[in-house]
N, C-alpha and C. Protein backbone atom coordinates (compact mmCIF):
# COMPACT_ATOMS: atom_id res chain seq x y z
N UNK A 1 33.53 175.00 201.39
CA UNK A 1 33.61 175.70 202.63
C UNK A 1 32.26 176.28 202.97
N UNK A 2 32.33 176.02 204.35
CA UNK A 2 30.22 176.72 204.79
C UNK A 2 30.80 178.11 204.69
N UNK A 3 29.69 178.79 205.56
CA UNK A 3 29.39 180.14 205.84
C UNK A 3 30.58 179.98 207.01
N UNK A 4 29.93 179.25 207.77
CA UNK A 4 30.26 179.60 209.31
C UNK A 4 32.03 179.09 208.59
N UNK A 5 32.36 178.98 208.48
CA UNK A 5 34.07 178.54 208.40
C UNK A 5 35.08 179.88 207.64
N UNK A 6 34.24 179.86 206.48
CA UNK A 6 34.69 181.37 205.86
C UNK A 6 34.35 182.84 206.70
N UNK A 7 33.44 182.84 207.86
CA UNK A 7 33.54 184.32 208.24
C UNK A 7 34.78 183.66 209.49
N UNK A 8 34.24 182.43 209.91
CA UNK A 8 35.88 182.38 210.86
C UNK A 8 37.60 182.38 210.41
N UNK A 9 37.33 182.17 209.28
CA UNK A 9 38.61 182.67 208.66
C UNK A 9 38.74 183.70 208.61
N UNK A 10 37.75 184.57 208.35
CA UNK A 10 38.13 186.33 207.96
C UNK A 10 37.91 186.87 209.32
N UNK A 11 37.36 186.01 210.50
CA UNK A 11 37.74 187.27 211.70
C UNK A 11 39.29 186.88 212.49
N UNK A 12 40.16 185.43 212.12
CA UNK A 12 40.95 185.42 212.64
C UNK A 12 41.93 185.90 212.01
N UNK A 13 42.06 186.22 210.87
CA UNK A 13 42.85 186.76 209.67
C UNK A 13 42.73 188.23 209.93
N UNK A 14 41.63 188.87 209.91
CA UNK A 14 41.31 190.19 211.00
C UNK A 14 42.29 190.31 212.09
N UNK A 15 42.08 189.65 213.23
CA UNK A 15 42.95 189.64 214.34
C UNK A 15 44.39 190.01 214.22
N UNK A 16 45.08 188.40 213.11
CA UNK A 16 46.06 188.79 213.32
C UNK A 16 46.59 189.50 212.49
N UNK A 17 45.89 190.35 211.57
CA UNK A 17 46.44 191.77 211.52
C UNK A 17 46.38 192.89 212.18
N UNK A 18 45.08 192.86 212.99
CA UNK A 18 45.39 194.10 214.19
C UNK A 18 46.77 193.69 215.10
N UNK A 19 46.76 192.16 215.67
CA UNK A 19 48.25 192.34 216.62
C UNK A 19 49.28 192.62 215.93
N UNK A 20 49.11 192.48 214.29
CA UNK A 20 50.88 192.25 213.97
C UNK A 20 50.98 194.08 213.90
N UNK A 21 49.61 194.87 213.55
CA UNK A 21 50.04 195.97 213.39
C UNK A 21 50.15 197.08 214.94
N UNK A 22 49.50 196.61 215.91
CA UNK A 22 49.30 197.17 217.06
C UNK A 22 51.02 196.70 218.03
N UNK A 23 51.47 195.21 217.29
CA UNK A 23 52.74 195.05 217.92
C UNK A 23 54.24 195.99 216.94
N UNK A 24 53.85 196.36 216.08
CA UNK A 24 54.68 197.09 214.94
C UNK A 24 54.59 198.58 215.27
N UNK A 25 53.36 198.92 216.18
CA UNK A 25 53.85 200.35 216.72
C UNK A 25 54.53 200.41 217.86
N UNK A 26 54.76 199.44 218.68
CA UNK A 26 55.47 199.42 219.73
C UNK A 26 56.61 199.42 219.89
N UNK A 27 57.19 198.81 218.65
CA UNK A 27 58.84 199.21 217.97
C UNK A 27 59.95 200.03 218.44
N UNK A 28 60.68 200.29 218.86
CA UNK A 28 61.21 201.91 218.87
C UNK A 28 61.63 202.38 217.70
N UNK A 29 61.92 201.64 216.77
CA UNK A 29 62.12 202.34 215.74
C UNK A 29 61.45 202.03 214.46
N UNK A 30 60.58 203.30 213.97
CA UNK A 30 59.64 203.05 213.08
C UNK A 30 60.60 203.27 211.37
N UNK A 31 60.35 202.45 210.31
CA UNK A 31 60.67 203.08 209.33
C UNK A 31 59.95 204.25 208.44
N UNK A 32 60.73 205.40 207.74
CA UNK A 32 60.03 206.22 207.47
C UNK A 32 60.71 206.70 205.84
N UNK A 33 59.32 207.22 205.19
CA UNK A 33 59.49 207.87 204.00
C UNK A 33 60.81 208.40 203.93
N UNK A 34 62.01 207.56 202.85
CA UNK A 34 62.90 208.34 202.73
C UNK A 34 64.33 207.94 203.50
N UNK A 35 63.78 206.81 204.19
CA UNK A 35 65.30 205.97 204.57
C UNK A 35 65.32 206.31 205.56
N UNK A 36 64.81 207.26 206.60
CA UNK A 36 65.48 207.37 207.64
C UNK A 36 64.39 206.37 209.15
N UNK A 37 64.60 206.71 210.17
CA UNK A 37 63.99 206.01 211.17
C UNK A 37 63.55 207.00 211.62
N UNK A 38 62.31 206.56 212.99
CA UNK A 38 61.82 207.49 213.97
C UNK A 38 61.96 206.90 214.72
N UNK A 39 62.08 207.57 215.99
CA UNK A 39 61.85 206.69 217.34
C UNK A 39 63.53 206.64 217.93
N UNK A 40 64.07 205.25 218.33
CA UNK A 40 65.14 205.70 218.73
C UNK A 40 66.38 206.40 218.02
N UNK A 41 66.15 206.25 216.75
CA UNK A 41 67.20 207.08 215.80
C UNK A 41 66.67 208.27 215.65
N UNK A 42 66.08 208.99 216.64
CA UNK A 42 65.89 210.52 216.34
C UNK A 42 67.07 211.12 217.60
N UNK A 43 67.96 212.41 217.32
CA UNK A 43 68.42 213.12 217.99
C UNK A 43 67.53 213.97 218.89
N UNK A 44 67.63 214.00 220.40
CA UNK A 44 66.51 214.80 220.83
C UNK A 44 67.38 216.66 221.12
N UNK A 45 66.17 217.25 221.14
CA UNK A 45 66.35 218.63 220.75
C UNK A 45 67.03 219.17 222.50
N UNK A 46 67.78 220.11 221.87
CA UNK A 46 68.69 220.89 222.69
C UNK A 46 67.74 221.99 223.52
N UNK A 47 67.93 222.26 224.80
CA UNK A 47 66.98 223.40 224.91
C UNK A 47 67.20 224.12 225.14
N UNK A 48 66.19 225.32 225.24
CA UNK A 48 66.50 226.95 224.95
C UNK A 48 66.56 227.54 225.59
N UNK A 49 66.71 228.93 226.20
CA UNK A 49 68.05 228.97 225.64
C UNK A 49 69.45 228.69 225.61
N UNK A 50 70.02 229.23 224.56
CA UNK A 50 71.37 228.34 224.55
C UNK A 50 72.34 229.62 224.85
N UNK A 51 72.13 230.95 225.05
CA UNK A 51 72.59 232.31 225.25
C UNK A 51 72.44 232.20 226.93
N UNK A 52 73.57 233.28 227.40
CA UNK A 52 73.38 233.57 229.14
C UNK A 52 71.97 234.67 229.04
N UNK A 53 71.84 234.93 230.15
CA UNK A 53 70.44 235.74 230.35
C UNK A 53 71.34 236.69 231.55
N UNK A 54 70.87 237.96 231.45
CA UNK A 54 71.84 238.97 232.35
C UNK A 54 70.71 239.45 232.65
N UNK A 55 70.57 240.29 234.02
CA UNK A 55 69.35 241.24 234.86
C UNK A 55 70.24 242.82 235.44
N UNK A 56 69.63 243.47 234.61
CA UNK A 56 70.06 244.78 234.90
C UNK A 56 68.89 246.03 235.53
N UNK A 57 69.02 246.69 235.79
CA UNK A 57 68.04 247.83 236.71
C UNK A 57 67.06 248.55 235.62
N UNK A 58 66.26 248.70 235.19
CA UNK A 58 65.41 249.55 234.26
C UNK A 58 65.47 250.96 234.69
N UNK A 59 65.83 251.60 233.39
CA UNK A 59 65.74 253.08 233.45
C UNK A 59 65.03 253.45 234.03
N UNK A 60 64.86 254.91 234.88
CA UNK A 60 63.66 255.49 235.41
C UNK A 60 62.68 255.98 234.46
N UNK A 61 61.20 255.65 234.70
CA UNK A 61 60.30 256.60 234.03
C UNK A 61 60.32 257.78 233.63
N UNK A 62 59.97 258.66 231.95
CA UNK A 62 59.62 259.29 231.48
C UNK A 62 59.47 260.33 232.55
N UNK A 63 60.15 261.25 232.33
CA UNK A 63 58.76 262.52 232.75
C UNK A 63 57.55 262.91 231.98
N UNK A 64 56.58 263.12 233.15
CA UNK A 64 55.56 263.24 232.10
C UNK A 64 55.75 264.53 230.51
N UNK A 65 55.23 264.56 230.23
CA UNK A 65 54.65 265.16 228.50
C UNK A 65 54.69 266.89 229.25
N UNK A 66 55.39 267.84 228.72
CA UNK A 66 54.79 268.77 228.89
C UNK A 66 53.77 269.21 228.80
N UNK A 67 53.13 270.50 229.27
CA UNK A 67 51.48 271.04 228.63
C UNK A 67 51.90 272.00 227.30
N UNK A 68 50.98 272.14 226.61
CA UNK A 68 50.86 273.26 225.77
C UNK A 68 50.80 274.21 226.57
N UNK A 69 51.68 275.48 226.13
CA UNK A 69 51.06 276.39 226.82
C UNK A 69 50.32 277.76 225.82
N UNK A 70 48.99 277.82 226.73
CA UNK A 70 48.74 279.11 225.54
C UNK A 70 48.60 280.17 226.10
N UNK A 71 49.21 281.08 225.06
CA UNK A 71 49.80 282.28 225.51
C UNK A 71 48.62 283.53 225.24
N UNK A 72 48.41 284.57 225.69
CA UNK A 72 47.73 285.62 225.36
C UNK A 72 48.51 286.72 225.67
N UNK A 73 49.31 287.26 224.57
CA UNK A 73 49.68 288.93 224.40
C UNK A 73 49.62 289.65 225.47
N UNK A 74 49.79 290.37 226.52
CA UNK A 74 49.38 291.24 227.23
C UNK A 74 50.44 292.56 226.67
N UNK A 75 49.78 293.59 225.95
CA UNK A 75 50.74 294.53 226.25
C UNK A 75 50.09 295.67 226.50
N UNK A 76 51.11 296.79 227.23
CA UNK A 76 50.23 298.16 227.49
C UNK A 76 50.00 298.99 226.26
N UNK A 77 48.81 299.61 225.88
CA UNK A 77 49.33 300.82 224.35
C UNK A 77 50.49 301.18 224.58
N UNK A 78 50.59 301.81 223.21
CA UNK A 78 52.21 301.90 222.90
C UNK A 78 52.55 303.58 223.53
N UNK A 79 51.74 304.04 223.43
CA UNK A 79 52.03 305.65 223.90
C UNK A 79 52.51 305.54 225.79
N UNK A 80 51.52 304.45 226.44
CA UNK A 80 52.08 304.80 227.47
C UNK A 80 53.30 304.16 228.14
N UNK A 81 53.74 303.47 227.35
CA UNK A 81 54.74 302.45 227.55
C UNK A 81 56.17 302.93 227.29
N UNK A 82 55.83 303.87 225.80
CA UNK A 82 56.77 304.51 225.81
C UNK A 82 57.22 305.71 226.61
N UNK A 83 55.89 306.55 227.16
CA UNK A 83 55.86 307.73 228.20
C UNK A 83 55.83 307.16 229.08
N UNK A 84 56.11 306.17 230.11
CA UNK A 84 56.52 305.38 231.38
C UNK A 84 57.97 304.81 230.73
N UNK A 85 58.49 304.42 229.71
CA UNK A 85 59.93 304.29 229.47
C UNK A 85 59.57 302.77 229.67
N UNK A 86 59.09 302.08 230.09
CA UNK A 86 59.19 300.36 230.30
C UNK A 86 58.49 299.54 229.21
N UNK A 87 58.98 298.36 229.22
CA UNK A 87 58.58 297.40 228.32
C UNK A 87 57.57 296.64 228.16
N UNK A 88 56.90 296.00 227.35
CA UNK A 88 55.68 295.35 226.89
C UNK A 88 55.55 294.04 227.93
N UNK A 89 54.86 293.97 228.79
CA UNK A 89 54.81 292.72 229.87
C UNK A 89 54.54 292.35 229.02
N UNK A 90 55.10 290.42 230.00
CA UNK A 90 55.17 289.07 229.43
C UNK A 90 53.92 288.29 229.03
N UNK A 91 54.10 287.29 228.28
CA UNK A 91 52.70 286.95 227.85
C UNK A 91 52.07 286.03 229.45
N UNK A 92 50.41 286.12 229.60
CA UNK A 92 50.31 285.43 230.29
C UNK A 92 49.74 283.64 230.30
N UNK A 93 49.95 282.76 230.86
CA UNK A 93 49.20 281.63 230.60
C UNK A 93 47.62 281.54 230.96
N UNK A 94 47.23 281.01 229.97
CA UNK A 94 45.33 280.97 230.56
C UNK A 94 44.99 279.39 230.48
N UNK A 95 43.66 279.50 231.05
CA UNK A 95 42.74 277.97 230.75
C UNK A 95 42.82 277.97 229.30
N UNK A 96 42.37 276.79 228.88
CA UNK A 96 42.27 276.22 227.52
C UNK A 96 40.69 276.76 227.45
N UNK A 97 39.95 277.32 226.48
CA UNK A 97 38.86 277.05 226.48
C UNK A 97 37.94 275.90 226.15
N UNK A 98 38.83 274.98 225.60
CA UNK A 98 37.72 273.39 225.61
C UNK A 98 37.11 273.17 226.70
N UNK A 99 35.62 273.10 226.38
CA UNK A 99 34.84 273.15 227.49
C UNK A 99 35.47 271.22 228.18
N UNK A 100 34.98 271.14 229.01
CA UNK A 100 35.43 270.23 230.06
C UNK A 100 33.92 268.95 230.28
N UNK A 101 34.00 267.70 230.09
CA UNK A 101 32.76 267.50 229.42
C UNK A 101 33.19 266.00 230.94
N UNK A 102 32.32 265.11 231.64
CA UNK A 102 32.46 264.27 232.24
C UNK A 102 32.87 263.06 231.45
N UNK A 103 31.98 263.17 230.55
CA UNK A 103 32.34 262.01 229.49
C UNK A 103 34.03 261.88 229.04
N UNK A 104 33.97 263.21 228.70
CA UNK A 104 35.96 263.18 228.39
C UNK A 104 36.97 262.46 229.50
N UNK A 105 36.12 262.55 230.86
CA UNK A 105 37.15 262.67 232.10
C UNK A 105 37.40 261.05 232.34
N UNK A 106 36.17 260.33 231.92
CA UNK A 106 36.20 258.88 232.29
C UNK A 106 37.10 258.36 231.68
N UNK A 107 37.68 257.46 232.33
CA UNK A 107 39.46 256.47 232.24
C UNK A 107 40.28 256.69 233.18
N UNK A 108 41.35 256.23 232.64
CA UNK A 108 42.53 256.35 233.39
C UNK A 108 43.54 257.40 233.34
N UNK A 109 44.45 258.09 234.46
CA UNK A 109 44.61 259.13 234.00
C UNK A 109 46.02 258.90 235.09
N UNK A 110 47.54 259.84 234.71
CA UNK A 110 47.97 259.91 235.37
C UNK A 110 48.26 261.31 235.68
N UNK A 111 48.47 261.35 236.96
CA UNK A 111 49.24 262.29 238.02
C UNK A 111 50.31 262.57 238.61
N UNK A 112 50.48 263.81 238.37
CA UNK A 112 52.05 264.25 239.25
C UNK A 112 51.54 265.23 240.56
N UNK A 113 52.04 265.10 241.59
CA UNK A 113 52.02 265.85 242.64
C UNK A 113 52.65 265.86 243.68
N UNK A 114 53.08 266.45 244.41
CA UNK A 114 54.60 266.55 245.51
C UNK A 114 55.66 265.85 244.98
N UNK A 115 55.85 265.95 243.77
CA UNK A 115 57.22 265.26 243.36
C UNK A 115 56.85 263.64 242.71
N UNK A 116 55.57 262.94 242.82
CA UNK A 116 55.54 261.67 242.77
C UNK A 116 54.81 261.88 242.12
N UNK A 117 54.63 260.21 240.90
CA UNK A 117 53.40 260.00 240.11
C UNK A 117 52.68 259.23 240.42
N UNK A 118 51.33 259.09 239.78
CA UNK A 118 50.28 257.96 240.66
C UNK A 118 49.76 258.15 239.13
N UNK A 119 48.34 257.08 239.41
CA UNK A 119 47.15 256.91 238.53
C UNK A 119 45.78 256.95 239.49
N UNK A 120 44.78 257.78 238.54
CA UNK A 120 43.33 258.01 238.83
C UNK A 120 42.98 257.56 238.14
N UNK A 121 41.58 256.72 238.18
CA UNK A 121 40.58 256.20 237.40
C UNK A 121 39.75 256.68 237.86
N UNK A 122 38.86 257.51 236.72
CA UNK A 122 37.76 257.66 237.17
C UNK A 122 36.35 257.19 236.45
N UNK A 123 35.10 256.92 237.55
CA UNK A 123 34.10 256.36 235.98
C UNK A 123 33.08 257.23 236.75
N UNK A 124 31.99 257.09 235.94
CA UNK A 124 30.86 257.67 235.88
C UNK A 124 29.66 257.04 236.99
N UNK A 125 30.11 256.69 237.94
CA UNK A 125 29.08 256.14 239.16
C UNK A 125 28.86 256.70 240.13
N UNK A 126 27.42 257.21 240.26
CA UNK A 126 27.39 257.69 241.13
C UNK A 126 28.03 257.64 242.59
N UNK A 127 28.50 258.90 243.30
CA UNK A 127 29.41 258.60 244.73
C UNK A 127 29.42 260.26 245.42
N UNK A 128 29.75 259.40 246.58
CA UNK A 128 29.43 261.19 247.54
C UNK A 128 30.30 262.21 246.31
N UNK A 129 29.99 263.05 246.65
CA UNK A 129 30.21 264.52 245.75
C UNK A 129 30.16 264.58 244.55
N UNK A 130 29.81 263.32 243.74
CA UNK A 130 29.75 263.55 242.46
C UNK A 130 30.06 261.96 241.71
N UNK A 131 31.61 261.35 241.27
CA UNK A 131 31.47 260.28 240.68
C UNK A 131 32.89 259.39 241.30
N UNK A 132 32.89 258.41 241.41
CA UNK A 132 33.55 257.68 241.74
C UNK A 132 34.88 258.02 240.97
N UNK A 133 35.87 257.83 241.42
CA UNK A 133 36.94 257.91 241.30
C UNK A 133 38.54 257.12 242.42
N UNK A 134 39.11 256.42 241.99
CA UNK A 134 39.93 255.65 242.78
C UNK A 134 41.42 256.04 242.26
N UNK A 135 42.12 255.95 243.45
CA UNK A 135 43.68 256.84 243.19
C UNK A 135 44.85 255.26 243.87
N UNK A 136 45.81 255.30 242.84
CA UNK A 136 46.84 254.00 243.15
C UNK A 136 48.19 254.86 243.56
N UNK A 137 48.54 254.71 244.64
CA UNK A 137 50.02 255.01 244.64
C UNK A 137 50.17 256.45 244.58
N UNK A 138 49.21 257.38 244.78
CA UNK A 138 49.43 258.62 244.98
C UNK A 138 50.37 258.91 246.47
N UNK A 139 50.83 260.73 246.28
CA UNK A 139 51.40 260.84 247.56
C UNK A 139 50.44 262.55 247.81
N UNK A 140 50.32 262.32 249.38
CA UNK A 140 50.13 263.35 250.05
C UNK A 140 48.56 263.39 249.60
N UNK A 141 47.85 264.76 249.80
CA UNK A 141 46.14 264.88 249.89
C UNK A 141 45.68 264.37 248.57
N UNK A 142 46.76 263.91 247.43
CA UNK A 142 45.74 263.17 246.51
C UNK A 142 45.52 261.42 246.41
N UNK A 143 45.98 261.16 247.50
CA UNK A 143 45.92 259.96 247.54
C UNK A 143 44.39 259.22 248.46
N UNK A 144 43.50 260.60 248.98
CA UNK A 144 42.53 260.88 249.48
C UNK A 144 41.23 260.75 248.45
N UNK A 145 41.54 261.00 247.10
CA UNK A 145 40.86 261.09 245.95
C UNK A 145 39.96 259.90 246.19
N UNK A 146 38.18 260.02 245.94
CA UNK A 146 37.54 259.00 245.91
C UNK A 146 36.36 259.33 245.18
N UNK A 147 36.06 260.60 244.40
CA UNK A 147 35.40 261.13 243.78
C UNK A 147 35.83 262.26 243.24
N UNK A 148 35.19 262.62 241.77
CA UNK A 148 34.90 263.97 240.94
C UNK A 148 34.12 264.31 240.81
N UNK A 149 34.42 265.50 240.05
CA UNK A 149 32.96 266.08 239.28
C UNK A 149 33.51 267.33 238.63
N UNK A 150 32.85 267.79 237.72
CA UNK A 150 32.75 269.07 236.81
C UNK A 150 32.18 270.47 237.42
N UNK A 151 33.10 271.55 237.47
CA UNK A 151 32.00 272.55 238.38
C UNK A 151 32.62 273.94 237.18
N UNK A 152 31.60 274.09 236.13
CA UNK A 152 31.85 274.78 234.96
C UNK A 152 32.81 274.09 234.28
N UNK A 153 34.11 274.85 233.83
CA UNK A 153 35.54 274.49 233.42
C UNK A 153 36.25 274.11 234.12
N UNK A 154 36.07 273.56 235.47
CA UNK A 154 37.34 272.69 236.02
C UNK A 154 36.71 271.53 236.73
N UNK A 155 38.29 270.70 237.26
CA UNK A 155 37.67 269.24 237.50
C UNK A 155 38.03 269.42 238.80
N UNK A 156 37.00 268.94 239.54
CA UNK A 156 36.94 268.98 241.24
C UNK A 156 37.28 267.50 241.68
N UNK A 157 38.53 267.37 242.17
CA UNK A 157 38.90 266.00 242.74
C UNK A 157 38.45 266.09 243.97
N UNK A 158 37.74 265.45 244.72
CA UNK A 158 36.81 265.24 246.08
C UNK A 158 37.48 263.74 247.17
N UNK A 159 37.61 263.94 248.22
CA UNK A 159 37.83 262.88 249.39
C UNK A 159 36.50 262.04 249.72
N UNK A 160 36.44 260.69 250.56
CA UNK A 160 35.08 260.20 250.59
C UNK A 160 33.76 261.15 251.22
N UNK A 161 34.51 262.06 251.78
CA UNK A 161 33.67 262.97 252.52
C UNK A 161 32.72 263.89 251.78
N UNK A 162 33.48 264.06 250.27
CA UNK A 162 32.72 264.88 249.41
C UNK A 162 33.52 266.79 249.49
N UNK A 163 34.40 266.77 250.35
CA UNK A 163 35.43 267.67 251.02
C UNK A 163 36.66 267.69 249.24
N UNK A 164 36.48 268.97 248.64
CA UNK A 164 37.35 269.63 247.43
C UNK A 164 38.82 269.03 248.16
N UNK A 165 39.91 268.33 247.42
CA UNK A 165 41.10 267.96 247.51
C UNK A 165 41.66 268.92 246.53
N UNK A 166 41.16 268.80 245.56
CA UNK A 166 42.46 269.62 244.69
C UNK A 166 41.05 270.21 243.30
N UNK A 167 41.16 271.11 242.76
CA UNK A 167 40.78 271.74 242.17
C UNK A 167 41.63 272.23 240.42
N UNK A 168 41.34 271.72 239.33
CA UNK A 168 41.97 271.68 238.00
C UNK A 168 41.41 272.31 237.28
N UNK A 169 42.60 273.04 236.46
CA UNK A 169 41.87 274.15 234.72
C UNK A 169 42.48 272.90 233.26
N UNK A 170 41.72 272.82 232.48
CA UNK A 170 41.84 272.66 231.35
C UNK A 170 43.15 273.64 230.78
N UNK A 171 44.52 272.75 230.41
CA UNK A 171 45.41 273.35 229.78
C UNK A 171 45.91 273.07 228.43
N UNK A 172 44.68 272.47 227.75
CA UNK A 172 45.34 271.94 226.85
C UNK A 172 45.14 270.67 226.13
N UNK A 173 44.64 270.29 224.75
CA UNK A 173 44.12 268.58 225.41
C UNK A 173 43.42 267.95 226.51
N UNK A 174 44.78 266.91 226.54
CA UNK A 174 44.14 266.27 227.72
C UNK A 174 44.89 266.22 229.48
N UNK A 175 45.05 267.31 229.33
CA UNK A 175 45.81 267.55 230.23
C UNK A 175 45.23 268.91 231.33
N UNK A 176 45.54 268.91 232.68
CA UNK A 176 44.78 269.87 233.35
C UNK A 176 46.08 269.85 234.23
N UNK A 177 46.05 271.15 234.99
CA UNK A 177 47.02 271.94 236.34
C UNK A 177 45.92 272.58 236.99
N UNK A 178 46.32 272.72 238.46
CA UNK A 178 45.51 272.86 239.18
C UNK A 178 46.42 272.92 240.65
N UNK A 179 45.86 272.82 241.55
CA UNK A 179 46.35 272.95 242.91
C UNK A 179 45.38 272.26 244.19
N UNK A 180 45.82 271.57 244.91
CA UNK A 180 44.95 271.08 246.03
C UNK A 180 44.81 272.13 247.37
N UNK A 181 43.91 271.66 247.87
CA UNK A 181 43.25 272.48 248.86
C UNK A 181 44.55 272.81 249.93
N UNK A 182 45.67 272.01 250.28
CA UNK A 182 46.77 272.47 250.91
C UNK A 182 47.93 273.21 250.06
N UNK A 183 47.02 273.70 248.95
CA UNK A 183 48.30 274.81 248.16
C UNK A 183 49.70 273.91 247.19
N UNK A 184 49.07 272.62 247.00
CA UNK A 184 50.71 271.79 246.46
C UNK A 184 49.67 271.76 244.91
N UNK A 185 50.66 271.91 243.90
CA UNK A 185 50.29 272.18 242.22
C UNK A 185 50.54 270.29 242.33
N UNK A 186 49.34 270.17 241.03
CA UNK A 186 48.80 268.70 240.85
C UNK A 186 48.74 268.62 239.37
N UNK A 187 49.20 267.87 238.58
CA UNK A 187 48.53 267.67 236.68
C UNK A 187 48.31 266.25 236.81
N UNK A 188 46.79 266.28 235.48
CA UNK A 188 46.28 265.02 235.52
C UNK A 188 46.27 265.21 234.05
N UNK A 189 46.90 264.22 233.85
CA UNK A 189 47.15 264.00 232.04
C UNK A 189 46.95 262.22 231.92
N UNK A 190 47.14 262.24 230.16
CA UNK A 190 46.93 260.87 229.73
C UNK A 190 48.43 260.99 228.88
């Protein structure tokens, strides 16, 4: 046998083992490790789910978190309290003294005011009166909110105008009370 006869034997011998194996995947049913088949002797899968699915109303939201409240003693000396006959007034609530820092204020924050809750974000960019700040779904003058800022210990919520909306004390954490410029009580907590 030449050259040339023996590589033409081994490329047609080649061949027809690629068709016999390229026609052996086309099969529907392949044999497999273990006796069983693939292909048309497979059961096809059931789908999911196989349970009813029911739609019911979601509870209402949480109220928010109470504040801490901190208390400071007020009482009159005891001599004159007892020589006036009346009792030791109630304790009163104060600011928190944690100083109030801008850095703390940046994020997200939510709000209660006239009865409704919203979210403030605020970041650190410069904006009329102080720093940018954006309000979702608020009701009434805080939904005006478009800037803050720090003025000592409280947080000054500002309109685009740069015009005080509502004015906040540190009560606690992270939490502040306060009141807006039309007299309605506002808390901005996390």
């Amino acid at each position: 046998m030449t050259l040339w006869t023996t590589t033409r034997l081994r490329a047609r011998t080649g061949l027809a083992l690629v068709a016999a194996v390229t026609l052996a995947g086309c099969n529907q049913t392949m044999p497999m490790a273990g006796g069983g088949t693939m292909g048309g002797g497979v059961a096809p899968l059931r789908a999911a789910p196989t349970g009813q699915v029911y739609a019911n109303q979601l509870p209402p939201p949480p109220p928010p978190p109470a504040a801490p409240v901190v208390q400071t003693p007020v009482t009159p000396p005891v001599d004159a309290a007892a020589a006036a006959g009346t009792t030791p007034a109630a304790p009163v609530q104060t600011a928190s003294a944690t100083p109030v820092t801008r850095e703390g204020l940046v994020g997200a924050w939510r709000v209660t005011s006239g009865g409704g809750n919203c979210q403030i974000f605020m970041a650190l960019t410069q904006w009329t009166g102080g720093y940018r700040a954006a309000s979702r779904g608020c009701p009434g003058q805080v939904a005006d909110v478009s800037a803050w800022d720090v003025s000592g210990n409280q947080v000054v919520l500002k309109d685009s105008g740069g015009s005080t909306v509502a004015t906040l004390n540190n009560t606690g954490g992270t939490r502040y009370e306060g009141t807006t410029s039309g007299g309605q009580s506002v808390s901005l907590y996390r």
